[in-house]
C-alpha atoms as a PDB file:
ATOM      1  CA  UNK A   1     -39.413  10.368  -2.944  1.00  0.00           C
ATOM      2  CA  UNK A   2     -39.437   6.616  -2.403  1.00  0.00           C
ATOM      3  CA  UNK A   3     -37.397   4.713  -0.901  1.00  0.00           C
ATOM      4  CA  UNK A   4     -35.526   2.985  -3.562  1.00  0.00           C
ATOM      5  CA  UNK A   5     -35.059   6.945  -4.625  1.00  0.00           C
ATOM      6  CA  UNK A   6     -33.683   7.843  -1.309  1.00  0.00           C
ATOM      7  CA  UNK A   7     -31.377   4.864  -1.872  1.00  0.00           C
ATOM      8  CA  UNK A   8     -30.099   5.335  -5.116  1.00  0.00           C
ATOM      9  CA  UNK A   9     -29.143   9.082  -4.218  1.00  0.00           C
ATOM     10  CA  UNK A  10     -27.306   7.791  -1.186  1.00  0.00           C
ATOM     11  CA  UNK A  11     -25.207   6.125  -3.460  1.00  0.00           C
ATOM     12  CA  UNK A  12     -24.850   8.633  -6.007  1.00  0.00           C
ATOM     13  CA  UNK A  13     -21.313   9.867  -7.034  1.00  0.00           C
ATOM     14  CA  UNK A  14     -22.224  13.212  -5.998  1.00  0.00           C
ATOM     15  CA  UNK A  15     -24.049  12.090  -2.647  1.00  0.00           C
ATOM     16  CA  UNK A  16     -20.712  13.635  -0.837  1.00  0.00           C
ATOM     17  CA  UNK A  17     -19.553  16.860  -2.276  1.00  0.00           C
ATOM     18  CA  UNK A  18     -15.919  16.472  -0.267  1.00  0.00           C
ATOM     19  CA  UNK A  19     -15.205  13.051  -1.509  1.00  0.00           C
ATOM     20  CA  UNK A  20     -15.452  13.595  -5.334  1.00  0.00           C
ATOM     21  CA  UNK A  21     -15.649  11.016  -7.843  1.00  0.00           C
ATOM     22  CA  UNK A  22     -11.820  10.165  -9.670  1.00  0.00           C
ATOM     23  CA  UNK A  23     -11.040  11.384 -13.387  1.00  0.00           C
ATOM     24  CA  UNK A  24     -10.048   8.562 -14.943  1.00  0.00           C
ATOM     25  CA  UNK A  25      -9.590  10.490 -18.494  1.00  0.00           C
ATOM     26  CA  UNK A  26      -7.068  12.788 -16.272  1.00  0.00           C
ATOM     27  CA  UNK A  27      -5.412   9.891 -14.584  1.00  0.00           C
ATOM     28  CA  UNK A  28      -4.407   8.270 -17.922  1.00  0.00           C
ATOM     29  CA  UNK A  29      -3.491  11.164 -19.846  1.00  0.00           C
ATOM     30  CA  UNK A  30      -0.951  12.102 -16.729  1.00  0.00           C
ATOM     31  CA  UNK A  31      -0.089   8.308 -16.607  1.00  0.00           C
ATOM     32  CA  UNK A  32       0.053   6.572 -19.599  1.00  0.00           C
ATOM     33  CA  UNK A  33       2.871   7.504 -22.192  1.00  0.00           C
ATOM     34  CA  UNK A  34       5.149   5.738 -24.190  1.00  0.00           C
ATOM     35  CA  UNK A  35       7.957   4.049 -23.072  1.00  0.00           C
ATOM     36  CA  UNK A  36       6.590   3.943 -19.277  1.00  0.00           C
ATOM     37  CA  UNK A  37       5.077   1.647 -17.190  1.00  0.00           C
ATOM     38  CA  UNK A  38       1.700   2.349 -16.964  1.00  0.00           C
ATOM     39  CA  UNK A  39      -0.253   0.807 -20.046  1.00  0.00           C
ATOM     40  CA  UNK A  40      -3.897   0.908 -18.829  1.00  0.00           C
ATOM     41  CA  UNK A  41      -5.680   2.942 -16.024  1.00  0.00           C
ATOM     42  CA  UNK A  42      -9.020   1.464 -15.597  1.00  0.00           C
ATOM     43  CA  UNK A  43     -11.288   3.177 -12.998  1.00  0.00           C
ATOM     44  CA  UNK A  44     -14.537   1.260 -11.504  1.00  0.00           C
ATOM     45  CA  UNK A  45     -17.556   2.241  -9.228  1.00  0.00           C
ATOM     46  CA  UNK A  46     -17.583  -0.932  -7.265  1.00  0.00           C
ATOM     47  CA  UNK A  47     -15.838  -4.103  -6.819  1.00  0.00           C
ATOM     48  CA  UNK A  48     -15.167  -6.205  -4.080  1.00  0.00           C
ATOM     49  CA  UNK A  49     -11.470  -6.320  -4.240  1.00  0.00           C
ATOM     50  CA  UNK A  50      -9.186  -4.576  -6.846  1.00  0.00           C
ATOM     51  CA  UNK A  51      -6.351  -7.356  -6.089  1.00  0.00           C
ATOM     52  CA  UNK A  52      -8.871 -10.176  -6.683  1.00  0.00           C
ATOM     53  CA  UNK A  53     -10.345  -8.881  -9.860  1.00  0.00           C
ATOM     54  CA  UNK A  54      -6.866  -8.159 -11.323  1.00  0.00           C
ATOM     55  CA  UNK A  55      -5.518 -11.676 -10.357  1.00  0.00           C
ATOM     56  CA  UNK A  56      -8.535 -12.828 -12.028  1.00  0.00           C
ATOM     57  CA  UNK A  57      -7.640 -10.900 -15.248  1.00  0.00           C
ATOM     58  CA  UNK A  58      -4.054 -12.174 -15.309  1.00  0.00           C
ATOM     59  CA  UNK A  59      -4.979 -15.344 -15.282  1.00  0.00           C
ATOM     60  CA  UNK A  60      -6.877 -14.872 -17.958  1.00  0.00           C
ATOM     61  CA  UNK A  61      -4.711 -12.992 -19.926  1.00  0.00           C
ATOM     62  CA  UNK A  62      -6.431  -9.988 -19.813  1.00  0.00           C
ATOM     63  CA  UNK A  63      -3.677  -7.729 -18.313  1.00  0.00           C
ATOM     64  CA  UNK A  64      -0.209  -7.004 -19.155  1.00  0.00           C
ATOM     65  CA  UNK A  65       2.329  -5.905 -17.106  1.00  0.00           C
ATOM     66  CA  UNK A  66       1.216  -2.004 -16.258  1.00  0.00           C
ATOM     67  CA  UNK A  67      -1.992  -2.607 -15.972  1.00  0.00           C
ATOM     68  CA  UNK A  68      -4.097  -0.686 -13.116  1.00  0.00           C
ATOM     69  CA  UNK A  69      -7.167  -1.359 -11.145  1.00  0.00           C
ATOM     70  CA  UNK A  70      -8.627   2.105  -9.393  1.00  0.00           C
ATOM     71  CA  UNK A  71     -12.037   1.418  -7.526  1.00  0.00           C
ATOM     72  CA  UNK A  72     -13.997   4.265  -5.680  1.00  0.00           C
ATOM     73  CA  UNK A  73     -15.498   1.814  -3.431  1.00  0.00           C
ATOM     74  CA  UNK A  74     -14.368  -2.142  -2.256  1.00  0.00           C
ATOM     75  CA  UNK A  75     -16.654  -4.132  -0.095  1.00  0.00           C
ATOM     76  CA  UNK A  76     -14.423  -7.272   0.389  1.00  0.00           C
ATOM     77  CA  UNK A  77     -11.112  -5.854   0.321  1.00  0.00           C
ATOM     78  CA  UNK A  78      -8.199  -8.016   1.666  1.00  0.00           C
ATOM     79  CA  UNK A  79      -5.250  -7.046   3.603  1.00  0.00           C
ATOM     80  CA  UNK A  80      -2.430  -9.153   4.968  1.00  0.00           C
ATOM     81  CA  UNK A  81      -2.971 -12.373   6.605  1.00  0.00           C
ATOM     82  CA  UNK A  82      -6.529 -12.427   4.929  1.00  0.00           C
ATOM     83  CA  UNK A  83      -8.035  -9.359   7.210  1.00  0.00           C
ATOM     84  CA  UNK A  84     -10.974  -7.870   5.452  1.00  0.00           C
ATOM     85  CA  UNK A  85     -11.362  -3.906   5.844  1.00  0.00           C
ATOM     86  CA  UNK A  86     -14.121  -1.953   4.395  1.00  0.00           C
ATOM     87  CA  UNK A  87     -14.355   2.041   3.815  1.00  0.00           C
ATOM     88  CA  UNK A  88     -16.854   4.347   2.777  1.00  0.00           C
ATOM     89  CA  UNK A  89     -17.194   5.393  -1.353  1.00  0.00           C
ATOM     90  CA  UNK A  90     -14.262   7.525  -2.521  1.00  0.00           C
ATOM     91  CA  UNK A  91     -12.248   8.006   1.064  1.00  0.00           C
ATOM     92  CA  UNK A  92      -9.475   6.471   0.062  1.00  0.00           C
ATOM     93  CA  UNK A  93      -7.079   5.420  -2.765  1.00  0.00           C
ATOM     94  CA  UNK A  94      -8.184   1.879  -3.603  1.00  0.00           C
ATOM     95  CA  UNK A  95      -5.716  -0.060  -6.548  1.00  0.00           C
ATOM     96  CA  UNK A  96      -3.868  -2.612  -7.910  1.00  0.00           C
ATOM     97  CA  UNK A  97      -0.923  -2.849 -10.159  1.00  0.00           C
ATOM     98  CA  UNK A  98       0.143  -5.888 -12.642  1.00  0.00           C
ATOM     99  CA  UNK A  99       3.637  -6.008 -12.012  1.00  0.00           C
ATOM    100  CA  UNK A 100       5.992  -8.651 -14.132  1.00  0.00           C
ATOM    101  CA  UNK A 101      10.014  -8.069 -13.610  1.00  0.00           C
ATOM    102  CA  UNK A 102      11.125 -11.316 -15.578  1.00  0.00           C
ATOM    103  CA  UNK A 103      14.643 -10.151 -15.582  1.00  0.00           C
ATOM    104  CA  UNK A 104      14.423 -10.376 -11.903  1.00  0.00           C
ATOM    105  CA  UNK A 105      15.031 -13.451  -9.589  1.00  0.00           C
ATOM    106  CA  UNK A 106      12.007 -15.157  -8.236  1.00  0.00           C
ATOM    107  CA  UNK A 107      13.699 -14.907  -5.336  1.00  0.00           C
ATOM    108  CA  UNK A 108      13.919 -11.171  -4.851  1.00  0.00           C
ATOM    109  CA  UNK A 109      10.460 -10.701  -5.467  1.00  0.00           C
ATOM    110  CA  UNK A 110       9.809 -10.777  -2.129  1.00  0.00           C
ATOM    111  CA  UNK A 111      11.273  -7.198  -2.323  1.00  0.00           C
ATOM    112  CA  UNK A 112       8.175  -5.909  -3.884  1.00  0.00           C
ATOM    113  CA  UNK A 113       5.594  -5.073  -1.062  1.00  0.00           C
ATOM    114  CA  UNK A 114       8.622  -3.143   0.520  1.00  0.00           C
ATOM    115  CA  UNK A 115       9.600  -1.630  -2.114  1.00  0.00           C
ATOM    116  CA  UNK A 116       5.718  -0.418  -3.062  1.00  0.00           C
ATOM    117  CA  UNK A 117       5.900   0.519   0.737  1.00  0.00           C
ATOM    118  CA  UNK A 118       8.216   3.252  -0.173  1.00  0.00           C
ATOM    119  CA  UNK A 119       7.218   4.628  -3.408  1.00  0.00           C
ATOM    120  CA  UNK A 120       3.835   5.185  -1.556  1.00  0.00           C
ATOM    121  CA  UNK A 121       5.432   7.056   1.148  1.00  0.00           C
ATOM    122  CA  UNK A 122       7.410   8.904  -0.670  1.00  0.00           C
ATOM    123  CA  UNK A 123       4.268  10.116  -3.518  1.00  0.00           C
ATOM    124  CA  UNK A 124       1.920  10.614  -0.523  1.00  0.00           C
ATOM    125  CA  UNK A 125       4.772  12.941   1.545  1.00  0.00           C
ATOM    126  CA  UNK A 126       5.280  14.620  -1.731  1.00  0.00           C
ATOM    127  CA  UNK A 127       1.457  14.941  -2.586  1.00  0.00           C
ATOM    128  CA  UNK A 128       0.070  15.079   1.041  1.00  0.00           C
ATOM    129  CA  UNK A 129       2.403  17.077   2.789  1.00  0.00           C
ATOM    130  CA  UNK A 130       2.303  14.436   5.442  1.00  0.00           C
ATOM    131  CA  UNK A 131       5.321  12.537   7.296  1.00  0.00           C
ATOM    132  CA  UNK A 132       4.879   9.015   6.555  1.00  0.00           C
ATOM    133  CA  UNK A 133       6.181   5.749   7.983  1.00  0.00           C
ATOM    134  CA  UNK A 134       6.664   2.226   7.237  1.00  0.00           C
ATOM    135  CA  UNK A 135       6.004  -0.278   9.541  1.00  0.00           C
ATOM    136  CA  UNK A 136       7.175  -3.871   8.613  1.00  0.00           C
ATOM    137  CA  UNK A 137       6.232  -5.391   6.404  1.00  0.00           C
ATOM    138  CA  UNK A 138       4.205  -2.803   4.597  1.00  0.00           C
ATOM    139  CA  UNK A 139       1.584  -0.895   6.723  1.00  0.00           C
ATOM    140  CA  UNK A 140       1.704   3.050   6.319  1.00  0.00           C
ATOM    141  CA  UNK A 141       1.656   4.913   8.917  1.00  0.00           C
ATOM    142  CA  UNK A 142       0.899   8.855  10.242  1.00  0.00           C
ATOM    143  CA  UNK A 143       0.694  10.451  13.212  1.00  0.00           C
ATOM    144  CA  UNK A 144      -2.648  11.701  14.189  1.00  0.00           C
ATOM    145  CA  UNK A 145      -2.596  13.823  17.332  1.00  0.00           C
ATOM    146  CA  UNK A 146       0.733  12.997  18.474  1.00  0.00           C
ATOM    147  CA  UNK A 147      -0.178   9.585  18.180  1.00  0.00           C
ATOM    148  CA  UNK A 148       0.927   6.997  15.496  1.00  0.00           C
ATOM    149  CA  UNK A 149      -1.775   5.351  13.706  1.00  0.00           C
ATOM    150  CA  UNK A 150      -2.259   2.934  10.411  1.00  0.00           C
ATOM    151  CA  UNK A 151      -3.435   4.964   7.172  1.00  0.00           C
ATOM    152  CA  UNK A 152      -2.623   2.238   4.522  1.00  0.00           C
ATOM    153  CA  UNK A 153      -1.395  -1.526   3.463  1.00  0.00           C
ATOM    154  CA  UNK A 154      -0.031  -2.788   0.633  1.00  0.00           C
ATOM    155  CA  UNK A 155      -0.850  -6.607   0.050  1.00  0.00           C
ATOM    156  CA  UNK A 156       1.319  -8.673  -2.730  1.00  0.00           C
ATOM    157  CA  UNK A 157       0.119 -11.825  -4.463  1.00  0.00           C
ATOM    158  CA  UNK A 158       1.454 -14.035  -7.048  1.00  0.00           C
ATOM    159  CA  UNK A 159      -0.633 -13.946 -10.307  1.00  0.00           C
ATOM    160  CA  UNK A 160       0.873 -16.310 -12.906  1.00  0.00           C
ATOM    161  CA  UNK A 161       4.642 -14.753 -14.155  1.00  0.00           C
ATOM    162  CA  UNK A 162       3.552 -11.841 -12.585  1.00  0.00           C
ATOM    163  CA  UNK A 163       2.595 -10.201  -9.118  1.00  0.00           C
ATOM    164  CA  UNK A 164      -0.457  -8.113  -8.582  1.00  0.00           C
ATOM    165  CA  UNK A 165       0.427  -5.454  -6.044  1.00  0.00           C
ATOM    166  CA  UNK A 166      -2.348  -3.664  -3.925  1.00  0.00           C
ATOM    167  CA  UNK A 167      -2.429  -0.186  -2.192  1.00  0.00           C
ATOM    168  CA  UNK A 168      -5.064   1.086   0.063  1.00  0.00           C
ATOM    169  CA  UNK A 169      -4.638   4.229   1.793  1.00  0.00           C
ATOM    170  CA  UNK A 170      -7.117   6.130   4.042  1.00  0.00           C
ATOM    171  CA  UNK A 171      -7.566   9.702   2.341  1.00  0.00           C
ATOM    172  CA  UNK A 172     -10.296  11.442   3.817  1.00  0.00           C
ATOM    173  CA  UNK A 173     -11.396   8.808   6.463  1.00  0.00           C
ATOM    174  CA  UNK A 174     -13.204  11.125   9.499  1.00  0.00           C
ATOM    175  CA  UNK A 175     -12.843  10.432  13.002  1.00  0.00           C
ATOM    176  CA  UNK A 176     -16.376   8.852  13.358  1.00  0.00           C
ATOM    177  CA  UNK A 177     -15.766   6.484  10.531  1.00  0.00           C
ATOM    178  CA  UNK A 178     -12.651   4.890  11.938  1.00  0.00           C
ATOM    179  CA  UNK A 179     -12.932   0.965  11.610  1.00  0.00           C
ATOM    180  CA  UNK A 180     -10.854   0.639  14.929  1.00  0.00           C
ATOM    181  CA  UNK A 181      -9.683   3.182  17.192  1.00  0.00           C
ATOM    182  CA  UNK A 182      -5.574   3.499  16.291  1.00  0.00           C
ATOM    183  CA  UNK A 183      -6.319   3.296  12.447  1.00  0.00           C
ATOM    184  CA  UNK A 184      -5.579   7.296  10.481  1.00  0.00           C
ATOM    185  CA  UNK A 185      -6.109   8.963   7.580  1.00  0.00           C
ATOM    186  CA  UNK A 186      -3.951  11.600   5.573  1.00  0.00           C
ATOM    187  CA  UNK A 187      -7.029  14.073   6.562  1.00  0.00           C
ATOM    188  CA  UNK A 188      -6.889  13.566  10.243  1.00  0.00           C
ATOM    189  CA  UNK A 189      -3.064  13.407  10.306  1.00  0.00           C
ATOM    190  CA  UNK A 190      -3.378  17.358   8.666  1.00  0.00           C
ATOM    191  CA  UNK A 191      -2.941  16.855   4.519  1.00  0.00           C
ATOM    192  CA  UNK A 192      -2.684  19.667   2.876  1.00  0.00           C
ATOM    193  CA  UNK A 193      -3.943  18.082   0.155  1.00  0.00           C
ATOM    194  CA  UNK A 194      -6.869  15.404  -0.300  1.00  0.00           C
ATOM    195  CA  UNK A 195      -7.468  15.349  -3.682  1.00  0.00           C
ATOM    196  CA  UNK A 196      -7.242  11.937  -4.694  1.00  0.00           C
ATOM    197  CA  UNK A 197      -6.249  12.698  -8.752  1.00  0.00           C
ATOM    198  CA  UNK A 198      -2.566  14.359  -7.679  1.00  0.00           C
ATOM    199  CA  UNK A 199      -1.981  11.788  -4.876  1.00  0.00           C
ATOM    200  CA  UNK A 200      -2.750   8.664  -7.206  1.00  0.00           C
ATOM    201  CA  UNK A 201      -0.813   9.929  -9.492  1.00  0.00           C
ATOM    202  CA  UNK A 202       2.017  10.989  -7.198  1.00  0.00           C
ATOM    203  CA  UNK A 203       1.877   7.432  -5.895  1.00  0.00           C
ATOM    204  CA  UNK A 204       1.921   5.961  -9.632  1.00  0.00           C
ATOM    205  CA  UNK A 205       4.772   7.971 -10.693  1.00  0.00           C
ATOM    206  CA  UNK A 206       6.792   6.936  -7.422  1.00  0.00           C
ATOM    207  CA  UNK A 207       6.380   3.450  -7.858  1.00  0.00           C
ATOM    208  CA  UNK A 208       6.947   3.665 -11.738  1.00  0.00           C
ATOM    209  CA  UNK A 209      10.541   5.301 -10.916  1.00  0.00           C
ATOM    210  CA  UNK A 210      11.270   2.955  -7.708  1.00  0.00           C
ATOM    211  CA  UNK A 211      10.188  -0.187 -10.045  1.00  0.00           C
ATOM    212  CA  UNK A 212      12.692   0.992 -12.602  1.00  0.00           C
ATOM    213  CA  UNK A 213      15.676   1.354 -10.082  1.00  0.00           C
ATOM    214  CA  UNK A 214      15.082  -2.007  -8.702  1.00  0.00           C
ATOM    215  CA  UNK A 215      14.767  -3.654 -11.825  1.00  0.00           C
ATOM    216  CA  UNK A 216      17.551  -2.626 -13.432  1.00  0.00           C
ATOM    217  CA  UNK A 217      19.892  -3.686 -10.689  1.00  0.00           C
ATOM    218  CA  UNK A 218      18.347  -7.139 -11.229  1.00  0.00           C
ATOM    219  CA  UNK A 219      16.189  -6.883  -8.202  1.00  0.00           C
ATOM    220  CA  UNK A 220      19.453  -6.480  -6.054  1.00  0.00           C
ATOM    221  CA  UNK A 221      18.367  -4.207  -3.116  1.00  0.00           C
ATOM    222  CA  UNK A 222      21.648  -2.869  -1.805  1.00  0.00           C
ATOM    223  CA  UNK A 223      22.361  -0.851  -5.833  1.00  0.00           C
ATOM    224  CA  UNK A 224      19.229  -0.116  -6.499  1.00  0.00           C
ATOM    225  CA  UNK A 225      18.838   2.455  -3.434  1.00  0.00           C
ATOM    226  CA  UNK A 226      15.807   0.477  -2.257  1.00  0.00           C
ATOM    227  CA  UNK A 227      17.329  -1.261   0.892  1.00  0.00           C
ATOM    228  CA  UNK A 228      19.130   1.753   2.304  1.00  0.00           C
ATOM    229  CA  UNK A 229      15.735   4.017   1.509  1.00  0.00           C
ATOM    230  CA  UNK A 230      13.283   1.440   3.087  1.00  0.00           C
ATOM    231  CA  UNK A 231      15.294   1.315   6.554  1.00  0.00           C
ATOM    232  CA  UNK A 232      15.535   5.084   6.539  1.00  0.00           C
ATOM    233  CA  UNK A 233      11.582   5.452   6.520  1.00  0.00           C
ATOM    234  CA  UNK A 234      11.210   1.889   8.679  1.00  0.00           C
ATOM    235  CA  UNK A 235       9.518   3.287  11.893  1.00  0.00           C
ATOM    236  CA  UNK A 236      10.212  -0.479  13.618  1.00  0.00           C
ATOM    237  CA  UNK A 237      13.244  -0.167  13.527  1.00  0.00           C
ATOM    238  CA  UNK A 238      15.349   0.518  16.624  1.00  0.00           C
ATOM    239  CA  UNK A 239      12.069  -0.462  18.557  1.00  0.00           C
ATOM    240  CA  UNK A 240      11.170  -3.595  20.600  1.00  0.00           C
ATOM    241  CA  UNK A 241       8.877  -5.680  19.339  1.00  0.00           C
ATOM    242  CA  UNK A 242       7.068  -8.938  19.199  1.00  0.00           C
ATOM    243  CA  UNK A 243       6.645 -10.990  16.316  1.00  0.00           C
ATOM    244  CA  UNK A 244       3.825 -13.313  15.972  1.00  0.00           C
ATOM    245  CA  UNK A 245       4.755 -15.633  14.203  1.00  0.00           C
ATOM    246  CA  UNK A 246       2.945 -18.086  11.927  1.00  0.00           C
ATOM    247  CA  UNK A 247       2.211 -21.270  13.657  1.00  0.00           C
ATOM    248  CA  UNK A 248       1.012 -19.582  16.882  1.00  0.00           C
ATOM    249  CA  UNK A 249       4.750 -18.535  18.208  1.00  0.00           C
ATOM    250  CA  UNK A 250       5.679 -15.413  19.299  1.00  0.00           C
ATOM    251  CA  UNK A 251       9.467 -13.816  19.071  1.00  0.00           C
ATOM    252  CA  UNK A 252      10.463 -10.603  21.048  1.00  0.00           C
ATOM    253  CA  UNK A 253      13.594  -8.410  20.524  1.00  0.00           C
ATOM    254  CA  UNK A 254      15.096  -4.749  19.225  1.00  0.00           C
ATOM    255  CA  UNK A 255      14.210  -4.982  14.969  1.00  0.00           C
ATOM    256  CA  UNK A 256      17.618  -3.891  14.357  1.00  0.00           C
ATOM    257  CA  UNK A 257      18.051  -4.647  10.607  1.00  0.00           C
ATOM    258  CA  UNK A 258      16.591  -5.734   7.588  1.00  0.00           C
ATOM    259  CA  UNK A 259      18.401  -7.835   5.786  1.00  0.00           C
ATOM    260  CA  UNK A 260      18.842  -8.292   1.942  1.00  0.00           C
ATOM    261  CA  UNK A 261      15.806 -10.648   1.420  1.00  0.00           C
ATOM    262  CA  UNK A 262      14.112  -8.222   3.360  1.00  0.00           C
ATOM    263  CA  UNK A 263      13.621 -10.170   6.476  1.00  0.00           C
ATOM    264  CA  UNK A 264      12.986  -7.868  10.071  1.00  0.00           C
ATOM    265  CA  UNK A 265      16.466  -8.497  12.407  1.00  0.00           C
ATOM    266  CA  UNK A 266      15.419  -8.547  15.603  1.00  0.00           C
ATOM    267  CA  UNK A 267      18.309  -9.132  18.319  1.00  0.00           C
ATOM    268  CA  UNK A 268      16.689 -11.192  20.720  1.00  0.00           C
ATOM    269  CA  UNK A 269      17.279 -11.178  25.144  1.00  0.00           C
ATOM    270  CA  UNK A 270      19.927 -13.498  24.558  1.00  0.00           C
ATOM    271  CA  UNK A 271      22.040 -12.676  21.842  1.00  0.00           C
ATOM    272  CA  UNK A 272      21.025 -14.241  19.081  1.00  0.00           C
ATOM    273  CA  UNK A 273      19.707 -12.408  15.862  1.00  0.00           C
ATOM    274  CA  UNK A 274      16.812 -13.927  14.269  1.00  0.00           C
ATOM    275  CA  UNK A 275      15.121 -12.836  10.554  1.00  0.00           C
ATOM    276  CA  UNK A 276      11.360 -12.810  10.201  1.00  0.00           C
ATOM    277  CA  UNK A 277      10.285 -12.893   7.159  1.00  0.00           C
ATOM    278  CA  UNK A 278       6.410 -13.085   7.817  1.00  0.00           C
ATOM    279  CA  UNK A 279       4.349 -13.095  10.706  1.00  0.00           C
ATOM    280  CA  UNK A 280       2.263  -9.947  12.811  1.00  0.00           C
ATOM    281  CA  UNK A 281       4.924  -7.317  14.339  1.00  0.00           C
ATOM    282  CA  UNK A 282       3.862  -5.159  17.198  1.00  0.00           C
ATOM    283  CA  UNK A 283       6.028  -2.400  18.263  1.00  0.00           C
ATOM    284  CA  UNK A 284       6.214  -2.271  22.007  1.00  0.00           C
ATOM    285  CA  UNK A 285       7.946   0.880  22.758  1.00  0.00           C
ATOM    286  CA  UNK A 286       8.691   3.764  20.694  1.00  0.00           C
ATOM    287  CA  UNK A 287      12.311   4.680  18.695  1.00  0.00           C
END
């Protein structure tokens, strides 16, 4: 065997039998149906980031609302405050939705990371079997060995009328593949489940339901259930924490609410109680 053979087997499909490849006939026929959400399922090999290419499509007018971008592998994927993270082929659930709720506000669309935050952790609990948690803004986390860790992100961007929503979420990530010591995966936190088909769909179908609720209230957060469920899964909240802010400033204090633009509270040393609505949060002590 040469050595471009060696290669092109290492990147087979098949080159891990415990990370198989997605259906993407499956996903669409459980997905796609009249009336709902989901319009098109598209599944690729390889990209460098789902969010980018989907953007890219938007603003093109390639993709309607409902659209989704699945990829089995992303070598320049972006998280929040432009991080780039890489993982290896078909550990993890890799998309991005085209989402476009013109009867909603511009101003509540802030609301959408958060509220992706929870129909992920409540498909993946469902799915997984695994006790998830949201950290603000919209990291997922589990708890691996008593210990809680990162599994996922969501990152939100403006494409057009529209915003292009990404989810990544460590699946099947092993211990020796770890990009950084406290990050998780639904395998190491004890899934009873890995199979990525049920849990992108269970995802899908979560965020398809929570995306109705919130739209039909007109992007209000209080009706639509979405405030009240994202504070009951918020694991900083109750915790002290420091924000770091944008701009190089920091801001501790106990996150004690968060408020209907979904900003963090945090009730600061002396008294006063300051919203964040962006910046790095880092819990300091546990609930």
């Amino acid at each position: 065997m040469t050595p471009r053979d060696d290669a092109d087997r290492s990147r087979s499909r098949w080159s891990d039998l415990d990370r198989p490849p997605l259906n993407a006939t499956a996903l669409r026929r459980g997905l796609v149906r009249p009336g709902g959400l989901w319009r098109e399922v598209d599944v690729v090999q390889r990209t460098g980031s789902t969010n980018s290419d989907l953007v890219a499509r938007a603003a093109a007018g390639r993709a309607t609302e409902g659209t989704v971008l699945v990829a089995e592998e992303q070598h320049a994927a972006r998280g929040r405050l432009d991080r780039r993270w890489t993982a290896p082929a078909r550990s993890g659930l890799f998309c991005s939705v085209l989402l476009t709720p013109a009867e909603v506000p511009v101003a509540r669309w802030g609301w959408l990371p958060l509220l992706t935050g929870v129909a992920v952790a409540t498909g993946l609990s469902r799915a997984a079997g695994v006790d998830t948690a949201l950290k603000w803004p919209n990291d997922l986390l589990v708890t691996v060995g008593g210990e809680e860790r990162k599994a996922g992100g969501i990152l939100a961007e403006r494409a057009g009328d529209g915003v292009v929503v990404g989810i990544g979420v460590n699946v099947t990530l092993r211990a020796d593949e770890l990009p950084v010591p406290h990050a998780g995966s639904l395998a190491l936190a004890g899934a009873i489940s890995t199979d990525r088909d049920p849990l992108l769909r269970a995802v899908l179908r979560s965020l398809e339901e929570w995306y109705g609720r919130w739209r039909a209230a007109g992007g209000d957060p209080g009706p639509s259930g979405l405030q009240e469920a994202y504070a009951a899964g918020c694991a900083t909240l109750g915790r002290t924490v420091r924000a770091e802010l944008p701009g190089g400033t920091d801001l501790a204090g106990e996150a004690v609410a968060v408020d209907g633009d979904g900003r963090l509270v945090l009730a600061t040393e002396d008294g006063v109680r300051a919203p964040v609505g962006a910046g790095d949060i880092v819990h300091l002590r546990p609930a």
